[in-house]
PDB file of N, CA and C in Angstrom:
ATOM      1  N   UNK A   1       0.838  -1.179   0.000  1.00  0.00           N
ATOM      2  CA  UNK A   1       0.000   0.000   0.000  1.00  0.00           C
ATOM      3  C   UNK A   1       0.884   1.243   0.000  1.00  0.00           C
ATOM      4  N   UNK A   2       0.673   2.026  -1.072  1.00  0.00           N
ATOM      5  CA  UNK A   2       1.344   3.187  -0.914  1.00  0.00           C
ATOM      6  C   UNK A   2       0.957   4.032   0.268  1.00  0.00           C
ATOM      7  N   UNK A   3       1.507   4.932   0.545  1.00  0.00           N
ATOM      8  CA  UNK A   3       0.966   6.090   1.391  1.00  0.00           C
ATOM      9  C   UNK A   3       1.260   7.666   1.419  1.00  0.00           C
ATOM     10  N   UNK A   4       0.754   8.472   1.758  1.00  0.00           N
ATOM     11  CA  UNK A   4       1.253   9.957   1.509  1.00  0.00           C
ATOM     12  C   UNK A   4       1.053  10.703   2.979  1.00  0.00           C
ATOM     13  N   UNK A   5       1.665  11.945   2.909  1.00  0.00           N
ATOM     14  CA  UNK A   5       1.670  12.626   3.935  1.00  0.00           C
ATOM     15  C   UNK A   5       0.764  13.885   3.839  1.00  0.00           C
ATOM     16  N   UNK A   6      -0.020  13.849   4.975  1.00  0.00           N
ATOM     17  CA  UNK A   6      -0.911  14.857   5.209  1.00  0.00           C
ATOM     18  C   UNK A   6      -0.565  15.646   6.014  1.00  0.00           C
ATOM     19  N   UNK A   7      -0.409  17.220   6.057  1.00  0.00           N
ATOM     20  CA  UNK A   7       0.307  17.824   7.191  1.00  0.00           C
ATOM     21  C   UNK A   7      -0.853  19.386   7.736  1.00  0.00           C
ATOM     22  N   UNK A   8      -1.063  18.942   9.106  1.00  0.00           N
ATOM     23  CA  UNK A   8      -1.749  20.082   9.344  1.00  0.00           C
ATOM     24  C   UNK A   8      -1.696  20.406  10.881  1.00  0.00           C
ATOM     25  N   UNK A   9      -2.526  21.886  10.167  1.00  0.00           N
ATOM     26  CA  UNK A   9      -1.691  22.615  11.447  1.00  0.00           C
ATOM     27  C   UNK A   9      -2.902  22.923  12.664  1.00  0.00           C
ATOM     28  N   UNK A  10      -2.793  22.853  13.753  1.00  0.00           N
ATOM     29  CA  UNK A  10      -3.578  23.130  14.817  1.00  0.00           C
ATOM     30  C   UNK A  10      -2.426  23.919  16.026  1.00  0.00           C
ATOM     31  N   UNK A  11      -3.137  24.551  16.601  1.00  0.00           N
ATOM     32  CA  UNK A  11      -2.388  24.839  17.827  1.00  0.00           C
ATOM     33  C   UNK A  11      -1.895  23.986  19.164  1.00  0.00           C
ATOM     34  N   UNK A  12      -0.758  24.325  19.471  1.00  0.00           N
ATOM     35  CA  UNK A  12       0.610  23.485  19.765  1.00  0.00           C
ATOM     36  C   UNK A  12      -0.900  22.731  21.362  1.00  0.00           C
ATOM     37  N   UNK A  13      -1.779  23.248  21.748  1.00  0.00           N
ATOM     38  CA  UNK A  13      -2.566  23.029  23.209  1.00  0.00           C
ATOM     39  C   UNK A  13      -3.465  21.891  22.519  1.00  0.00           C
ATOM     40  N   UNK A  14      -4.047  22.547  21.114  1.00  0.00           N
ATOM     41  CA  UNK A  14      -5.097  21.137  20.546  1.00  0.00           C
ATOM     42  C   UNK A  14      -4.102  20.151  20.277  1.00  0.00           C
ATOM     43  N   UNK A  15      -2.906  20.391  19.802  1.00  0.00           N
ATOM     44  CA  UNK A  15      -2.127  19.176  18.951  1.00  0.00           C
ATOM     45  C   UNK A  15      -1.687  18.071  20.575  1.00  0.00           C
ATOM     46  N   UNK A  16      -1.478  18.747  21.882  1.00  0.00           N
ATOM     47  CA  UNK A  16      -1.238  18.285  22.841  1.00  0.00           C
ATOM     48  C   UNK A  16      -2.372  17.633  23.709  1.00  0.00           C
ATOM     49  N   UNK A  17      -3.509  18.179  23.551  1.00  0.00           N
ATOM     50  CA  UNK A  17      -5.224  17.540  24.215  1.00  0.00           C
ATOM     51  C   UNK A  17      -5.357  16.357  23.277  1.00  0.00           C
ATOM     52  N   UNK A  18      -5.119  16.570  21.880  1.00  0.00           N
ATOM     53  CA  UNK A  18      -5.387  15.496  21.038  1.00  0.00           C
ATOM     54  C   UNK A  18      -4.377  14.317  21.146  1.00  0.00           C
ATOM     55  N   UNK A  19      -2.637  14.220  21.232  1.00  0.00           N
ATOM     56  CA  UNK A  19      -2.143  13.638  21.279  1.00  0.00           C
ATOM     57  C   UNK A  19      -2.532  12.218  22.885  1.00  0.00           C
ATOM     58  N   UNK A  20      -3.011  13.497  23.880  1.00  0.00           N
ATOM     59  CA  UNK A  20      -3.356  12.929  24.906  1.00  0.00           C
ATOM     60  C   UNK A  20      -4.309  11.813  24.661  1.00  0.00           C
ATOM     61  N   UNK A  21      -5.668  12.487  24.225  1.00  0.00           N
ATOM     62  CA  UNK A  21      -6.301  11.612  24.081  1.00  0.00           C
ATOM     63  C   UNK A  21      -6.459  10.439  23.352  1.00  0.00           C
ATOM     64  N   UNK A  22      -5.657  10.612  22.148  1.00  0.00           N
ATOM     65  CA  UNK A  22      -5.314   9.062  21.471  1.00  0.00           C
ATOM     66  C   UNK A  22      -4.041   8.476  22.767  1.00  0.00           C
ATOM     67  N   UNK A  23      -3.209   9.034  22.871  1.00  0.00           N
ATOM     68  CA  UNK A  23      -3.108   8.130  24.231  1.00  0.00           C
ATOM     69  C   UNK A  23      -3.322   7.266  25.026  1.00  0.00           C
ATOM     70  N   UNK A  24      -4.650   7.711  25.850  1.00  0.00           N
ATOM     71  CA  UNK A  24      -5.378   7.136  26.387  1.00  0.00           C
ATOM     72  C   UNK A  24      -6.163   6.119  25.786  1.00  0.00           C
ATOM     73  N   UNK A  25      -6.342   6.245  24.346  1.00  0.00           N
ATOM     74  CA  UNK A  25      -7.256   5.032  23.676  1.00  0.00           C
ATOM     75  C   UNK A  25      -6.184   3.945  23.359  1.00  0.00           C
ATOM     76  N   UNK A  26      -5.084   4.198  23.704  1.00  0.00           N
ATOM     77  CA  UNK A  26      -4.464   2.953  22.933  1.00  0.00           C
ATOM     78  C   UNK A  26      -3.659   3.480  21.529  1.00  0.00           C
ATOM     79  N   UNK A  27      -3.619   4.779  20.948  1.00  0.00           N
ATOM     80  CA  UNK A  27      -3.055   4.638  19.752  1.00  0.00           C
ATOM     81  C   UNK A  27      -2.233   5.928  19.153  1.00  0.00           C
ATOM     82  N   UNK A  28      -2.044   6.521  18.443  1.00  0.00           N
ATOM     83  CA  UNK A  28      -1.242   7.523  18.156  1.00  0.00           C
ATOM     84  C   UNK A  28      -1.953   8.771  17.704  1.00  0.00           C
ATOM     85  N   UNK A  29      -1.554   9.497  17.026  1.00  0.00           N
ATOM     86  CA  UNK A  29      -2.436  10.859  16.471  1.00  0.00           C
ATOM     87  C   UNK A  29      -2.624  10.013  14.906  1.00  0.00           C
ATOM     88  N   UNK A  30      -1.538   9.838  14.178  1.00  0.00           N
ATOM     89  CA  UNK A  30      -1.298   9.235  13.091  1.00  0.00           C
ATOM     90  C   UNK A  30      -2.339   8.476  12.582  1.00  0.00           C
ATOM     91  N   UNK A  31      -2.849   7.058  13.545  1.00  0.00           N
ATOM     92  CA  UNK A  31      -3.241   5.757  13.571  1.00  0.00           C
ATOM     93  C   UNK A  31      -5.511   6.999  13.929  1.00  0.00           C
ATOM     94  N   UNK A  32      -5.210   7.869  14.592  1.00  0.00           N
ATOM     95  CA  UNK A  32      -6.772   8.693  14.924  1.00  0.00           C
ATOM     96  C   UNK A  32      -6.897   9.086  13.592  1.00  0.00           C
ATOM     97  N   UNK A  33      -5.606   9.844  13.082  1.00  0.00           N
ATOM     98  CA  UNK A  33      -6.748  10.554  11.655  1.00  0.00           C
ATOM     99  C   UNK A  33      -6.792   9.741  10.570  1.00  0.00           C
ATOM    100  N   UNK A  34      -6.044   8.150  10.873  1.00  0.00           N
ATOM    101  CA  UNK A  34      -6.210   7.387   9.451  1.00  0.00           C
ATOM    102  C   UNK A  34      -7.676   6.752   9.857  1.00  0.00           C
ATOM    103  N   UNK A  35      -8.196   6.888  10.952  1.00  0.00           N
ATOM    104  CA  UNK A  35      -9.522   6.124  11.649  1.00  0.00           C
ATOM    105  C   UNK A  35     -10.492   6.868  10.616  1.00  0.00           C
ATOM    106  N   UNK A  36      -9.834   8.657  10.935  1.00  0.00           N
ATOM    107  CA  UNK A  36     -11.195   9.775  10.731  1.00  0.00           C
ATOM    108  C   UNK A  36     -11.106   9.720   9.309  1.00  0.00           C
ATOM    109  N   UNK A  37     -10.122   9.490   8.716  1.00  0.00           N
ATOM    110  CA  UNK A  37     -10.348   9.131   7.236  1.00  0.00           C
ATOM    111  C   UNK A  37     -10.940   8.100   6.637  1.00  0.00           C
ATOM    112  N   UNK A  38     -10.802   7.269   6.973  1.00  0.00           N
ATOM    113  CA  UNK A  38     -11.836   5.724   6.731  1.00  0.00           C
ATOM    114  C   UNK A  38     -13.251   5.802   6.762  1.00  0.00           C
ATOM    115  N   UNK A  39     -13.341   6.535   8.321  1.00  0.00           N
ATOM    116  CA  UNK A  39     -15.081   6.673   8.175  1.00  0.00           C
ATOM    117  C   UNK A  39     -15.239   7.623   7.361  1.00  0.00           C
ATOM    118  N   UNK A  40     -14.736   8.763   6.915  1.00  0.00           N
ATOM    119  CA  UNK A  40     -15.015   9.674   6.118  1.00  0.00           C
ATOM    120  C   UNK A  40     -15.593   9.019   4.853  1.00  0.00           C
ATOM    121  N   UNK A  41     -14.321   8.377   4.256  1.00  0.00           N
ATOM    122  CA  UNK A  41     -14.545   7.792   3.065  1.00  0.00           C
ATOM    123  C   UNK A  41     -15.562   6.974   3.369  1.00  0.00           C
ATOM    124  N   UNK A  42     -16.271   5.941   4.279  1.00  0.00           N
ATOM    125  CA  UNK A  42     -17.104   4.822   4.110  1.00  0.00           C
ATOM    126  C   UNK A  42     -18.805   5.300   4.390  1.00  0.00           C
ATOM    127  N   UNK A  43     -18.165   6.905   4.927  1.00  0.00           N
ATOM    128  CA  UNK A  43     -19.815   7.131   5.080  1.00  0.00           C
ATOM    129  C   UNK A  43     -20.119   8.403   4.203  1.00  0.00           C
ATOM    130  N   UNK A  44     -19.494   8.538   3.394  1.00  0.00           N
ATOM    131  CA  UNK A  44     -18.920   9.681   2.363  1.00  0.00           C
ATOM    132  C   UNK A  44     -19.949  10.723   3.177  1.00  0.00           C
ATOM    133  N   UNK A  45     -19.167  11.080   3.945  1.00  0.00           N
ATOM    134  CA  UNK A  45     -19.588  12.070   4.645  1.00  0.00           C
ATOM    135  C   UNK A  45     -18.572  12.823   5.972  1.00  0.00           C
ATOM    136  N   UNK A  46     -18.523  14.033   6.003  1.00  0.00           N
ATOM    137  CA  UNK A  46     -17.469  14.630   7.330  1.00  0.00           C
ATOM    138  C   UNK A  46     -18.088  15.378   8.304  1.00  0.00           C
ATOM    139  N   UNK A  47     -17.905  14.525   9.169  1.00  0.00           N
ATOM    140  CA  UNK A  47     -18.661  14.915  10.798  1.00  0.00           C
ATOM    141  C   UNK A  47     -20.289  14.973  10.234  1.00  0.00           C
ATOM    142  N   UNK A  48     -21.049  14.192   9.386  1.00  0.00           N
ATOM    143  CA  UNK A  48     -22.247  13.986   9.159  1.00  0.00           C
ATOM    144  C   UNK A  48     -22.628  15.196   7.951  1.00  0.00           C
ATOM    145  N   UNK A  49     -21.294  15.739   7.561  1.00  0.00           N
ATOM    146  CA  UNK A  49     -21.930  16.386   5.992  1.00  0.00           C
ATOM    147  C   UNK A  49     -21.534  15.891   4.999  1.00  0.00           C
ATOM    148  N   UNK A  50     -22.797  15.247   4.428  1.00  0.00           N
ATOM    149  CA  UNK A  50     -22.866  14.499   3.227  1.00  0.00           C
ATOM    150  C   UNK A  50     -21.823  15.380   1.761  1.00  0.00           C
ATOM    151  N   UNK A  51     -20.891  14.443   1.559  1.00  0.00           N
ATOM    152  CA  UNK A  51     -19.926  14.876   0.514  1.00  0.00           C
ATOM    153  C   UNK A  51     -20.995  14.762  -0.717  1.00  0.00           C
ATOM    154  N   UNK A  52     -21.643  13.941  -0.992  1.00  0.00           N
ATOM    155  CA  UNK A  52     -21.788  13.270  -1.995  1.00  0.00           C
ATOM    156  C   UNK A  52     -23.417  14.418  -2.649  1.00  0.00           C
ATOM    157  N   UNK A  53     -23.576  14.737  -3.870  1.00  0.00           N
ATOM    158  CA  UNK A  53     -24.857  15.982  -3.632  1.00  0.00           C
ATOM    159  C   UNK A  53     -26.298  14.561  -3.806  1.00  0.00           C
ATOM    160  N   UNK A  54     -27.166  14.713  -3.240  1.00  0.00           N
ATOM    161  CA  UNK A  54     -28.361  14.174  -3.345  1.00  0.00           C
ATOM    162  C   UNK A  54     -29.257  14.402  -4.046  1.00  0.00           C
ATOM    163  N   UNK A  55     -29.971  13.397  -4.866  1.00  0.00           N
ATOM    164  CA  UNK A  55     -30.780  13.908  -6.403  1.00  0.00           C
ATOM    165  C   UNK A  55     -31.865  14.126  -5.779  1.00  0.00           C
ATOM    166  N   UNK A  56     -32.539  14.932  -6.634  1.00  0.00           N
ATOM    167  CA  UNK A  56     -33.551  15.848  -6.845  1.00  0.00           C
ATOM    168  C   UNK A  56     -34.707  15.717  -7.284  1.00  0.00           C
ATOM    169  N   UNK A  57     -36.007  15.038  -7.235  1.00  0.00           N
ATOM    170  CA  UNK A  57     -36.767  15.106  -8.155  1.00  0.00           C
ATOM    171  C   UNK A  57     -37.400  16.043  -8.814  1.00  0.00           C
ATOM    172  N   UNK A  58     -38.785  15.576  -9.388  1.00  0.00           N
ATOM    173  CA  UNK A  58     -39.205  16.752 -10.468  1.00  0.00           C
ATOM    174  C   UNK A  58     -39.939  17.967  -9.629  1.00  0.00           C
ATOM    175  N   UNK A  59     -40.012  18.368  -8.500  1.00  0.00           N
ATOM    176  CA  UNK A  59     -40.464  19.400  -7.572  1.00  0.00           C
ATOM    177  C   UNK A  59     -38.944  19.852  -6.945  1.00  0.00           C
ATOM    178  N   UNK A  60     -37.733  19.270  -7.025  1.00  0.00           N
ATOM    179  CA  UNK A  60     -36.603  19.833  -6.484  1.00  0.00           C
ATOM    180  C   UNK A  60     -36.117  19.334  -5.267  1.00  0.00           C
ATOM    181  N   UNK A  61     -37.309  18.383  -4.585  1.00  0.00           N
ATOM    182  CA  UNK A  61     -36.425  17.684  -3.318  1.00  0.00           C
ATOM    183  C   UNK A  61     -35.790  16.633  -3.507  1.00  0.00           C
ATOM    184  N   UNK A  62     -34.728  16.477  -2.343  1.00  0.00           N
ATOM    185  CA  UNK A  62     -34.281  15.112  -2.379  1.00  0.00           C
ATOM    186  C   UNK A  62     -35.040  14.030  -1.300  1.00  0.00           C
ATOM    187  N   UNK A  63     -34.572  13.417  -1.322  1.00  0.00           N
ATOM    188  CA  UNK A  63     -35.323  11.972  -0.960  1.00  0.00           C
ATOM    189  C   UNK A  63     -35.670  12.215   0.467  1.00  0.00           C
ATOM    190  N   UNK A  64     -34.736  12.050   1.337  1.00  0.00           N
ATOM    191  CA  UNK A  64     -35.165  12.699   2.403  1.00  0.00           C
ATOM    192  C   UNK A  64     -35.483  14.100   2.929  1.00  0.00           C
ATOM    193  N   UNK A  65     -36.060  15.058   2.099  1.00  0.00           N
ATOM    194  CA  UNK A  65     -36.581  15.880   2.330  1.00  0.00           C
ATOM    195  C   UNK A  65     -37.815  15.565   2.388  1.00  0.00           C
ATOM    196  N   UNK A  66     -38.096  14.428   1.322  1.00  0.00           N
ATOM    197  CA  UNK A  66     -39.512  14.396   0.679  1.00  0.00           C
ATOM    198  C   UNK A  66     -40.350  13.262   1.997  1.00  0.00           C
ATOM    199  N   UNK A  67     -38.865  12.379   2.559  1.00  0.00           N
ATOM    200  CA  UNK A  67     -39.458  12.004   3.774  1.00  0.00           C
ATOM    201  C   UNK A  67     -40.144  12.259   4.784  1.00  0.00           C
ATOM    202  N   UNK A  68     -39.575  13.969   4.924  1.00  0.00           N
ATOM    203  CA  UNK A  68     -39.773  14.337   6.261  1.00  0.00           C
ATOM    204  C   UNK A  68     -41.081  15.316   5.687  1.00  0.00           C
ATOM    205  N   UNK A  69     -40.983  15.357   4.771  1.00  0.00           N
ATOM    206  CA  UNK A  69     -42.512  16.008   4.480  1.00  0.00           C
ATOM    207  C   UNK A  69     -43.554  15.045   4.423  1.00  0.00           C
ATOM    208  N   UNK A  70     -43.194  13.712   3.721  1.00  0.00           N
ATOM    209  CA  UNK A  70     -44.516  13.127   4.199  1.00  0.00           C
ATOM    210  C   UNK A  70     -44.684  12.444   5.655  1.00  0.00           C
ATOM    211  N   UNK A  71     -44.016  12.475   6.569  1.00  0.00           N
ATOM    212  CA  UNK A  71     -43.949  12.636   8.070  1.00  0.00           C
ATOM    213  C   UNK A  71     -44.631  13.675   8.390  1.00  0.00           C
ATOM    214  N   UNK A  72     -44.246  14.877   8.319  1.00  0.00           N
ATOM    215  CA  UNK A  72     -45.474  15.840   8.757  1.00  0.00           C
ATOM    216  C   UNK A  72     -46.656  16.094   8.580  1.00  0.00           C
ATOM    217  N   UNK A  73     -46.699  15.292   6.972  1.00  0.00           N
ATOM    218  CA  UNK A  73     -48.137  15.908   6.627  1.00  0.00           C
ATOM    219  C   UNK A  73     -48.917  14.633   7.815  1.00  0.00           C
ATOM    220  N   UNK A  74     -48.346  13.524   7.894  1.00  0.00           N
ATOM    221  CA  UNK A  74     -48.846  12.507   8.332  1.00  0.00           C
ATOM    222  C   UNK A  74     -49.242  13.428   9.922  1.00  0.00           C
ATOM    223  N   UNK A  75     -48.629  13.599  10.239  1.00  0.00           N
ATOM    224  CA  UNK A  75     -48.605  14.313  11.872  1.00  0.00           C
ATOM    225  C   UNK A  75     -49.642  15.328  11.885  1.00  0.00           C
ATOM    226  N   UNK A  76     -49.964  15.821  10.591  1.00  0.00           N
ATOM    227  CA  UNK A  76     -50.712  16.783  10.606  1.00  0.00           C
ATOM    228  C   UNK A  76     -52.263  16.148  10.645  1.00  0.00           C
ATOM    229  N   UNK A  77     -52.385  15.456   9.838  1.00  0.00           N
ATOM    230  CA  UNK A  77     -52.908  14.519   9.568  1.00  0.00           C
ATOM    231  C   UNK A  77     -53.765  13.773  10.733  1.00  0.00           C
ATOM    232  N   UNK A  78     -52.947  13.802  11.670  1.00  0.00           N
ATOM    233  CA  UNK A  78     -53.145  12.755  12.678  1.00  0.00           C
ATOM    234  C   UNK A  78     -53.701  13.958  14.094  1.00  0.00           C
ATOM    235  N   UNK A  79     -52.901  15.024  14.011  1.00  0.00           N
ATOM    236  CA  UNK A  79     -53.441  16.391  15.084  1.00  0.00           C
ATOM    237  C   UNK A  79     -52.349  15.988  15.966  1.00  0.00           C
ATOM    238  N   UNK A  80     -51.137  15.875  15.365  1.00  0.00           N
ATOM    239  CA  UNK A  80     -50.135  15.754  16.312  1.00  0.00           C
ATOM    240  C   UNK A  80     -49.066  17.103  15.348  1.00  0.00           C
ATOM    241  N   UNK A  81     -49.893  18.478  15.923  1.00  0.00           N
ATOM    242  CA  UNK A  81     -49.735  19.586  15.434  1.00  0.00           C
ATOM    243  C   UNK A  81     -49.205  20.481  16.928  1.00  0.00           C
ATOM    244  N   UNK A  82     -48.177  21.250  17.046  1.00  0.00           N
ATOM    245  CA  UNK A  82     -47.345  21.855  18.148  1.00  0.00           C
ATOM    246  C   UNK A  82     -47.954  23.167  17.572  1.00  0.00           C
ATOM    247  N   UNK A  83     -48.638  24.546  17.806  1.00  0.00           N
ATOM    248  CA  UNK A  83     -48.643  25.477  17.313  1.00  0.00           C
ATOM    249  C   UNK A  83     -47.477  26.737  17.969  1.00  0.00           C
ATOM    250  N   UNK A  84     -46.901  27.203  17.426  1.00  0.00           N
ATOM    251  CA  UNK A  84     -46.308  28.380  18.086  1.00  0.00           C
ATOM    252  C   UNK A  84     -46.174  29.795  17.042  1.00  0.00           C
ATOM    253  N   UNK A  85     -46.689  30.529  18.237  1.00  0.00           N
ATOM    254  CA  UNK A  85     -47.057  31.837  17.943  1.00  0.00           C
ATOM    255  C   UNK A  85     -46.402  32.964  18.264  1.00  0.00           C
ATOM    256  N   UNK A  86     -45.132  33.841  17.268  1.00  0.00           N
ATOM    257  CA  UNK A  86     -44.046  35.024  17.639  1.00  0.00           C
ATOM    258  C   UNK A  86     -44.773  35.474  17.940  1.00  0.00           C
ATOM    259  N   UNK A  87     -44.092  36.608  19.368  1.00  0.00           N
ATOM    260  CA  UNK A  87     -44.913  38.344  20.019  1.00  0.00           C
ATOM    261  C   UNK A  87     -44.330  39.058  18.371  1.00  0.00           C
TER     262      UNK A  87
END
């Protein structure tokens, strides 16, 4: 497996809280961000923002938009309606 070098910069207190805490897990800084890269890549997504863009249908939503709309209407539907009213 080839490999390359990634180099970045944080301040010398995060680079030292962080070193700590892989520490404590058992492993290095090195061995943490090849972790945070893996899940990155396997959930094509960083810290839960979707890399990848999500299609659209013919009204412009994506899929789970269109979920959570028919969830509400359902809720609405049902009188499981919260009203709130700005002064």
């Amino acid at each position: 497996m080839n490999t390359s070098v990634i180099t970045v910069r944080v301040s010398s207190e995060d680079k030292n809280t962080f070193a700590s805490m892989c520490e404590s897990l058992g492993m290095n800084t090195s061995t943490a961000f090849n972790m945070f890269v893996k899940d990155c890549i396997k959930k094509k997504s960083i810290l839960g923002l979707n890399c990848e863009p999500e299609e659209v249908d013919e009204n412009g939503f994506t899929k789970s938009q269109m979920d959570y709309l028919q969830k509400s209407i359902e809720q609405l539907d049902q009188g499981k309606v919260v009203e709130y009213k700005q002064d």
